[in-house]
C-alpha atoms as a PDB file:
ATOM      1  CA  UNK A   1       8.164  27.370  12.260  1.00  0.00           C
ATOM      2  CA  UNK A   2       7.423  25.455   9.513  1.00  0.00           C
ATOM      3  CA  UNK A   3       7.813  21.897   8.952  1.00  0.00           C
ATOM      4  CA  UNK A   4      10.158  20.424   6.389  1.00  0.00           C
ATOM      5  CA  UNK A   5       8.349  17.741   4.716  1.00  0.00           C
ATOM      6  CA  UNK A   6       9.550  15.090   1.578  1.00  0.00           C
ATOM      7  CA  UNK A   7       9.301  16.856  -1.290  1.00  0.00           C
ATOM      8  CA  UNK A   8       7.084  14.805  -2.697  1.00  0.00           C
ATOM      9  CA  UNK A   9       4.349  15.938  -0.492  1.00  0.00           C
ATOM     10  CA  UNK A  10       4.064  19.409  -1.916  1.00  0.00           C
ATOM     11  CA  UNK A  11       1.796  22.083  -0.695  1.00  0.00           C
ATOM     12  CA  UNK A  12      -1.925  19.459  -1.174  1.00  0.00           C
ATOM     13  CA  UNK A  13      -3.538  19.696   2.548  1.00  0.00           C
ATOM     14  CA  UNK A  14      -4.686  16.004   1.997  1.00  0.00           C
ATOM     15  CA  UNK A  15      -1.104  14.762   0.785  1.00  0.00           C
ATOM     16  CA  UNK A  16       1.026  17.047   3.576  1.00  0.00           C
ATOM     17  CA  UNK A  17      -1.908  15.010   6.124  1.00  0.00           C
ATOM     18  CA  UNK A  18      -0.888  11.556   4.889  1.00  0.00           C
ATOM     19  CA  UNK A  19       2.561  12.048   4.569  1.00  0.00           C
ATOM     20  CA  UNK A  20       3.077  13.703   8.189  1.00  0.00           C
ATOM     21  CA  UNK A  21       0.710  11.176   9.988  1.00  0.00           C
ATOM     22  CA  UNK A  22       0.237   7.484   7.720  1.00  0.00           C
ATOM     23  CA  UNK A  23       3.379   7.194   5.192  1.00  0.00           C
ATOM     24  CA  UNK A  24       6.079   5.409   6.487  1.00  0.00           C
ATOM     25  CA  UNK A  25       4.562   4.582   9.618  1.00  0.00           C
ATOM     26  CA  UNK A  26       4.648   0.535  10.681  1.00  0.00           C
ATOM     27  CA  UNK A  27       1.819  -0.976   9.926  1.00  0.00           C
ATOM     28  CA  UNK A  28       0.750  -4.858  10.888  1.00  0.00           C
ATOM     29  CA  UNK A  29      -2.891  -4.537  11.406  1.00  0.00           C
ATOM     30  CA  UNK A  30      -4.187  -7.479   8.388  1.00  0.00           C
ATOM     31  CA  UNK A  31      -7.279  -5.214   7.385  1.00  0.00           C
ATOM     32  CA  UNK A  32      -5.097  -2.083   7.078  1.00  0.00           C
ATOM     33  CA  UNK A  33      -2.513  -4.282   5.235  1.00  0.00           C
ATOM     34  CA  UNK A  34      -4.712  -5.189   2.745  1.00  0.00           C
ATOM     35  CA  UNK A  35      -6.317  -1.991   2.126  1.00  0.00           C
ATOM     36  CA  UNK A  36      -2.789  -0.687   1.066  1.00  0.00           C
ATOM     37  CA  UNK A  37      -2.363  -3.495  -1.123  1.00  0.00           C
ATOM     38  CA  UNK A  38      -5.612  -2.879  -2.970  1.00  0.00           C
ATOM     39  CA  UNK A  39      -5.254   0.973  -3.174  1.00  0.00           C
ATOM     40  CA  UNK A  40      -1.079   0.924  -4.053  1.00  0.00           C
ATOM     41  CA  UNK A  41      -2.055  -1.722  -7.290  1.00  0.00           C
ATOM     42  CA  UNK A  42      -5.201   0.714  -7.997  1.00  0.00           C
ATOM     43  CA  UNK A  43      -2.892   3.319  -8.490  1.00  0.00           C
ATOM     44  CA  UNK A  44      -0.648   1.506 -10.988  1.00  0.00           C
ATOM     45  CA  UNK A  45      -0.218   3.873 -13.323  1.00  0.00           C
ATOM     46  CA  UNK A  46      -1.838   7.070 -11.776  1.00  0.00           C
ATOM     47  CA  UNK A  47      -0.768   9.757  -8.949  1.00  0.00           C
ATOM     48  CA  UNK A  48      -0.544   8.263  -5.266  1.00  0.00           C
ATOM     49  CA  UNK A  49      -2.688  11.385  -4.985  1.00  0.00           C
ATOM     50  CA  UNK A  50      -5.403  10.376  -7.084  1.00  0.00           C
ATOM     51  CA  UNK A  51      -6.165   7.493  -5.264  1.00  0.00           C
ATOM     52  CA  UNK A  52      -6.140   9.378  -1.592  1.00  0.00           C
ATOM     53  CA  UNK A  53      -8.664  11.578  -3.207  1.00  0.00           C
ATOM     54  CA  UNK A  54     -10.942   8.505  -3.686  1.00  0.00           C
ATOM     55  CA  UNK A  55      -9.905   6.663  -0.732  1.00  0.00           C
ATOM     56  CA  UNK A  56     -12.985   7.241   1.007  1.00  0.00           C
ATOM     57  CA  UNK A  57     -15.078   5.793  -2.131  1.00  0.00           C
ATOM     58  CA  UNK A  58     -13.163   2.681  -2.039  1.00  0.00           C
ATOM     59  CA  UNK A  59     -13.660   1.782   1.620  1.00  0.00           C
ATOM     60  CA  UNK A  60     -17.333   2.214   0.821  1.00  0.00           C
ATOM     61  CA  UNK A  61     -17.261   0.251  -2.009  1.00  0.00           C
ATOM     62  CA  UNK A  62     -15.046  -1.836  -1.261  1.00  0.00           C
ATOM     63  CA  UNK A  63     -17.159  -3.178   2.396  1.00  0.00           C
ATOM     64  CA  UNK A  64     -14.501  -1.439   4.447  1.00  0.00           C
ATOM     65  CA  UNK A  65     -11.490  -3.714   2.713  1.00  0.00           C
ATOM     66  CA  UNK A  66     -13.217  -6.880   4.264  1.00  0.00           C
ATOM     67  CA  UNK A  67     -11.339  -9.587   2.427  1.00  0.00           C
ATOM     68  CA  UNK A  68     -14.042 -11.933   3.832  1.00  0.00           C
ATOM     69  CA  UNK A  69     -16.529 -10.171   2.164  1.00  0.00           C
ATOM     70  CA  UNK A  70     -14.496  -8.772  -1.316  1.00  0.00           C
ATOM     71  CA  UNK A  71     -14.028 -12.813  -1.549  1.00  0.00           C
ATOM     72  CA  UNK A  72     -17.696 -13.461  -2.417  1.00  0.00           C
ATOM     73  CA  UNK A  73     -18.293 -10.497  -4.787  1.00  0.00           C
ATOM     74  CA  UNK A  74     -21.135 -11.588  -7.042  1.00  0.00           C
ATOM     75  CA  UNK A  75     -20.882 -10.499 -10.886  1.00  0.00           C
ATOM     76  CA  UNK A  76     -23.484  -8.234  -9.998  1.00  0.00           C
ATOM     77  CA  UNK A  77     -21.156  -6.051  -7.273  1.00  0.00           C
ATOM     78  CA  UNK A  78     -18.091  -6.634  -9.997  1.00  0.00           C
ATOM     79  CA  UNK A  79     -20.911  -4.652 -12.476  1.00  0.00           C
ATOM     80  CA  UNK A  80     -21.887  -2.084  -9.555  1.00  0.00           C
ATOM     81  CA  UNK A  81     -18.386  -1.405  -9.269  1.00  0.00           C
ATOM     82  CA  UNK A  82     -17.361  -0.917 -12.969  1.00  0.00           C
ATOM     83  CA  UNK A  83     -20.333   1.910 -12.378  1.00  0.00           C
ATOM     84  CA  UNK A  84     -18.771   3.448  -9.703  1.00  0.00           C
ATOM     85  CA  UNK A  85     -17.272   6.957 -10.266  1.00  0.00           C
ATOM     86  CA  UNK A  86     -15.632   7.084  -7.079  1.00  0.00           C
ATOM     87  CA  UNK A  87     -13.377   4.776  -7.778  1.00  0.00           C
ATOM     88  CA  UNK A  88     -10.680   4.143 -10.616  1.00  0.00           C
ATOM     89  CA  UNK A  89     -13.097   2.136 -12.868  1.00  0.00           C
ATOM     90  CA  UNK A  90     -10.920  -0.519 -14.340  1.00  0.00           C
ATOM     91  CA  UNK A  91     -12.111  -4.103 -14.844  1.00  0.00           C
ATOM     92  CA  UNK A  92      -8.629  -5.668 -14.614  1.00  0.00           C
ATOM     93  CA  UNK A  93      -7.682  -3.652 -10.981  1.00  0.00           C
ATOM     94  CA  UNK A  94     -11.408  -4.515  -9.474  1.00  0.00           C
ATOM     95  CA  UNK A  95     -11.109  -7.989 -10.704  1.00  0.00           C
ATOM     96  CA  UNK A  96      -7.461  -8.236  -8.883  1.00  0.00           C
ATOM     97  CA  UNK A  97      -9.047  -6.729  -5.676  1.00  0.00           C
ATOM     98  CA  UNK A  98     -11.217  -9.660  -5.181  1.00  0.00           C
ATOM     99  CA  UNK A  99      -8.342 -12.219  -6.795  1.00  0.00           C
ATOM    100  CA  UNK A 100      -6.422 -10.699  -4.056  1.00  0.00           C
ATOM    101  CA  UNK A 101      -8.839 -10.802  -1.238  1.00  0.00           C
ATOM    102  CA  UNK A 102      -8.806 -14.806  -1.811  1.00  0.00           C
ATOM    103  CA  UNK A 103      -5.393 -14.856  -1.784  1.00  0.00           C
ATOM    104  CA  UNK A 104      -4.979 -13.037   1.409  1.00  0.00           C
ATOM    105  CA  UNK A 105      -6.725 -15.205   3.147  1.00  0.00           C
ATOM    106  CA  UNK A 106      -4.818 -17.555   2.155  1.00  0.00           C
ATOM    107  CA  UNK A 107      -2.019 -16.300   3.478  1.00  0.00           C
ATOM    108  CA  UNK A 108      -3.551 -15.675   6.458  1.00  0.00           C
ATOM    109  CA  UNK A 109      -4.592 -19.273   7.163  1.00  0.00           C
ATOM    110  CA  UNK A 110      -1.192 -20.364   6.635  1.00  0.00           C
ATOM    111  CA  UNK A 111       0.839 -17.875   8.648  1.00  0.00           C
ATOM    112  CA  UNK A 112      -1.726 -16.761  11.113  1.00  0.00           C
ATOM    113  CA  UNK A 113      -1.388 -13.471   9.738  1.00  0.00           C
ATOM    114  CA  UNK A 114      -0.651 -11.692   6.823  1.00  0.00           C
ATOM    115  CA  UNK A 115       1.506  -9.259   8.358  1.00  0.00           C
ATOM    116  CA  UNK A 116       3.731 -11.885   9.909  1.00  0.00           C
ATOM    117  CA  UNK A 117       4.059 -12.904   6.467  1.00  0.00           C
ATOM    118  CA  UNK A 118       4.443  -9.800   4.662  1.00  0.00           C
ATOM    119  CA  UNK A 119       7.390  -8.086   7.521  1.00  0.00           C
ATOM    120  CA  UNK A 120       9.160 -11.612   6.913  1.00  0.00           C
ATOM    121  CA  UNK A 121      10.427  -9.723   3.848  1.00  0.00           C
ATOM    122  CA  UNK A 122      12.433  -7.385   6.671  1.00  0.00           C
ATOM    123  CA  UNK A 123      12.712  -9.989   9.209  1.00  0.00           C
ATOM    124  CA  UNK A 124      10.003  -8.307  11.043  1.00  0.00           C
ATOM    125  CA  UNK A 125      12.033  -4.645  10.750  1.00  0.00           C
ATOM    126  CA  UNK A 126      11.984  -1.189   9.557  1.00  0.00           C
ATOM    127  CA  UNK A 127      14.843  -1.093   6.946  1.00  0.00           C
ATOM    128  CA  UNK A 128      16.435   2.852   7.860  1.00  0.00           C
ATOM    129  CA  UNK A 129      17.524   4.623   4.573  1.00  0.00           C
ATOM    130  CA  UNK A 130      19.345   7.831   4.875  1.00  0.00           C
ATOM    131  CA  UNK A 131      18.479   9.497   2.046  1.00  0.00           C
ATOM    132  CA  UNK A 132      19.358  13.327   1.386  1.00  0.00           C
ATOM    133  CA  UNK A 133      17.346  13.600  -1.891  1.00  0.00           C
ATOM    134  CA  UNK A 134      14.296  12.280  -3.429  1.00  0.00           C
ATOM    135  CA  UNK A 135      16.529  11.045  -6.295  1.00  0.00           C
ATOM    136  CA  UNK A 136      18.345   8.567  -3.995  1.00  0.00           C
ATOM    137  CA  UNK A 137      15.111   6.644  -3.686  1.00  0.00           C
ATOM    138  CA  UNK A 138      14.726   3.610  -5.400  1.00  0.00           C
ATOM    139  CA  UNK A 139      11.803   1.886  -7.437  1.00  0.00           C
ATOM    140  CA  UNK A 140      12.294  -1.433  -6.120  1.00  0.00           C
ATOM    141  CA  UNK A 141      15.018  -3.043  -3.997  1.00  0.00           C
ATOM    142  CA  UNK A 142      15.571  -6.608  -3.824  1.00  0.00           C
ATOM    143  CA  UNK A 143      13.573  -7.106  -0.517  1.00  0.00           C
ATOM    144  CA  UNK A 144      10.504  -5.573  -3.623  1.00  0.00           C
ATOM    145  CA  UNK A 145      11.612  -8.637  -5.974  1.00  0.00           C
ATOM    146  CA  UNK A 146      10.989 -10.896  -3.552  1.00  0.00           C
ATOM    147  CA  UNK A 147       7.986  -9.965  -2.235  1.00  0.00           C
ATOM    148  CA  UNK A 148       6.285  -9.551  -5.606  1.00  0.00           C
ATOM    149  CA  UNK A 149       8.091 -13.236  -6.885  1.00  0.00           C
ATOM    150  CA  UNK A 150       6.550 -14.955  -3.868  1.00  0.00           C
ATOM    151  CA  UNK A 151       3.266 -12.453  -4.026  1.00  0.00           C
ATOM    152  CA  UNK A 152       2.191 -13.497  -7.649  1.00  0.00           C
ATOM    153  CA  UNK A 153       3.874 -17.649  -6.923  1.00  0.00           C
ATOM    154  CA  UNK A 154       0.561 -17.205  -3.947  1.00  0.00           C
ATOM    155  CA  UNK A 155      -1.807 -15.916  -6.785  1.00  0.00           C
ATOM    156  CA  UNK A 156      -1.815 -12.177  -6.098  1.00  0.00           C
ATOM    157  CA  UNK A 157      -2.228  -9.627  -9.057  1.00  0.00           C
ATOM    158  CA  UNK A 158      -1.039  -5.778  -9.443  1.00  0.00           C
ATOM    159  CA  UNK A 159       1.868  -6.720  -7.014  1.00  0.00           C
ATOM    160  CA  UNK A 160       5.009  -5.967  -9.162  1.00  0.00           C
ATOM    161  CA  UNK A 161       7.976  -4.863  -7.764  1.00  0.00           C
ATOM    162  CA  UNK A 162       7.602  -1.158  -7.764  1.00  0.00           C
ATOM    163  CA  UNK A 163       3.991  -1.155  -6.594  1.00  0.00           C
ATOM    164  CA  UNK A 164       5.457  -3.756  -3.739  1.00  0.00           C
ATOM    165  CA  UNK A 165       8.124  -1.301  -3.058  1.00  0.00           C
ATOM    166  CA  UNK A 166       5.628   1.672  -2.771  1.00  0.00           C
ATOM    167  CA  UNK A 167       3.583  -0.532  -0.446  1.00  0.00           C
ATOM    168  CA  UNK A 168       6.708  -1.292   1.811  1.00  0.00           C
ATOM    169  CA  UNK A 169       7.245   2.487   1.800  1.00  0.00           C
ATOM    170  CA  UNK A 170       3.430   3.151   2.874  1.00  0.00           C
ATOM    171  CA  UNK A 171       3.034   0.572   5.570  1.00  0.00           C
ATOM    172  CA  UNK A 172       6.883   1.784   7.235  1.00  0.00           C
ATOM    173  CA  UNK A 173       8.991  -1.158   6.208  1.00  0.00           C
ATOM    174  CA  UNK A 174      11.679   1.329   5.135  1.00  0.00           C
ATOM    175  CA  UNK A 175      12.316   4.963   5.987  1.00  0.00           C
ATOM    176  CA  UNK A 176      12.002   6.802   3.201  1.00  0.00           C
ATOM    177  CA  UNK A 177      11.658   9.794   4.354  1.00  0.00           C
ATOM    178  CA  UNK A 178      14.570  12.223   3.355  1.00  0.00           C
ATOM    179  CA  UNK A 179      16.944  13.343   6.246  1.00  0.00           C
ATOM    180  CA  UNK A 180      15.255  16.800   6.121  1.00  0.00           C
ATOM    181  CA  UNK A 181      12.135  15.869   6.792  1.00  0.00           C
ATOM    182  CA  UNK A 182      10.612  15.956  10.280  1.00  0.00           C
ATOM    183  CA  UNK A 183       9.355  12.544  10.206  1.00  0.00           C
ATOM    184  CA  UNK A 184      12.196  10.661   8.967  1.00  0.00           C
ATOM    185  CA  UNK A 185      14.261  11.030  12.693  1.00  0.00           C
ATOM    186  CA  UNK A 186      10.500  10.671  14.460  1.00  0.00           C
ATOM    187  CA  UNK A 187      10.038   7.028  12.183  1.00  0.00           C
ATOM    188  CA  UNK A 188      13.904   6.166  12.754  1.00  0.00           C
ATOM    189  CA  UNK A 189      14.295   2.976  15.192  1.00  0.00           C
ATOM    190  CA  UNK A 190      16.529   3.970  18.344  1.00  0.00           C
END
């Protein structure tokens, strides 16, 4: 039998992989945190499906999504990187990567972790949509606004609303899966 799936997944072995096992699911591991971060304001402007194709390319060049490391970057790495065709080679996105990395840790320092800080925009919950159709979905809610208000007030960059609403999708603080799809009742909170 074969699994209904979002829509938006289509028939792409690498996108049907992510969505069934990674999208949507609750993350609050910092170092997987912040990789979504960096990869959802990469993909400003481009395909979610572009940057899973280079995922792989930016955990190498990006030292794993060590923030502790990204933090240091030399203008010689910044140059390396701007080389890289593994990655989406855009000064103003690599730039915010490291921008970000300092700002993490920030964030870190101050609430012991950055996902304590970042699920405070849920009060530490899944929000549970019930959506029937892709349509439904939003770009941003409010819960977006004010993460990307208080996100770029802390000195982080690529963090508008949308890309902080596609990053609360990613790392499961809402359902978005459609109530077709196999892993919207599997991700739904008893």
């Amino acid at each position: 039998m074969t699994k209904i799936r979002c829509k938006w997944a289509g028939n792409d072995p690498l996108y049907c992989e992510y969505h069934d096992k990674e999208w949507g699911k609750a993350i609050r591991d910092d170092r997987l945190l912040f990789e979504f971060l960096i990869l959802e304001g990469a993909q400003a402007g481009l395909s979610w499906i572009t940057i899973l194709r280079k995922r792989e390319n930016y955990r190498k060049a990006f030292d794993h999504f060590d923030p502790n490391v990204i933090v240091n970057y030399s203008s010689e790495k910044i140059s390396k990187l701007l080389q890289n065709e593994g990655i989406i080679r855009n000064k103003l996105k690599i730039n915010s990567a490291i921008k970000n990395a300092e700002a993490f840790l920030k964030v870190q320092e101050e609430f012991g972790s950055f996902g304590k800080y970042i699920w405070s925009f849920t009060h530490g919950e899944t929000i549970q949509n019930n959506w029937k159709d892709l349509s439904e979905v939003p770009a941003t809610t409010p819960e977006s606004e004010a993460m990307s208000k208080d996100l770029k007030k802390r000195g982080f960059k690529f963090v508008g609303p949308t890309i902080c609403y596609a990053f609360m999708q990613a790392i499961g603080m809402v359902n978005d899966h459609t109530t077709d799809c196999f892993r919207h009742a599997e991700l739904k909170i008893k």
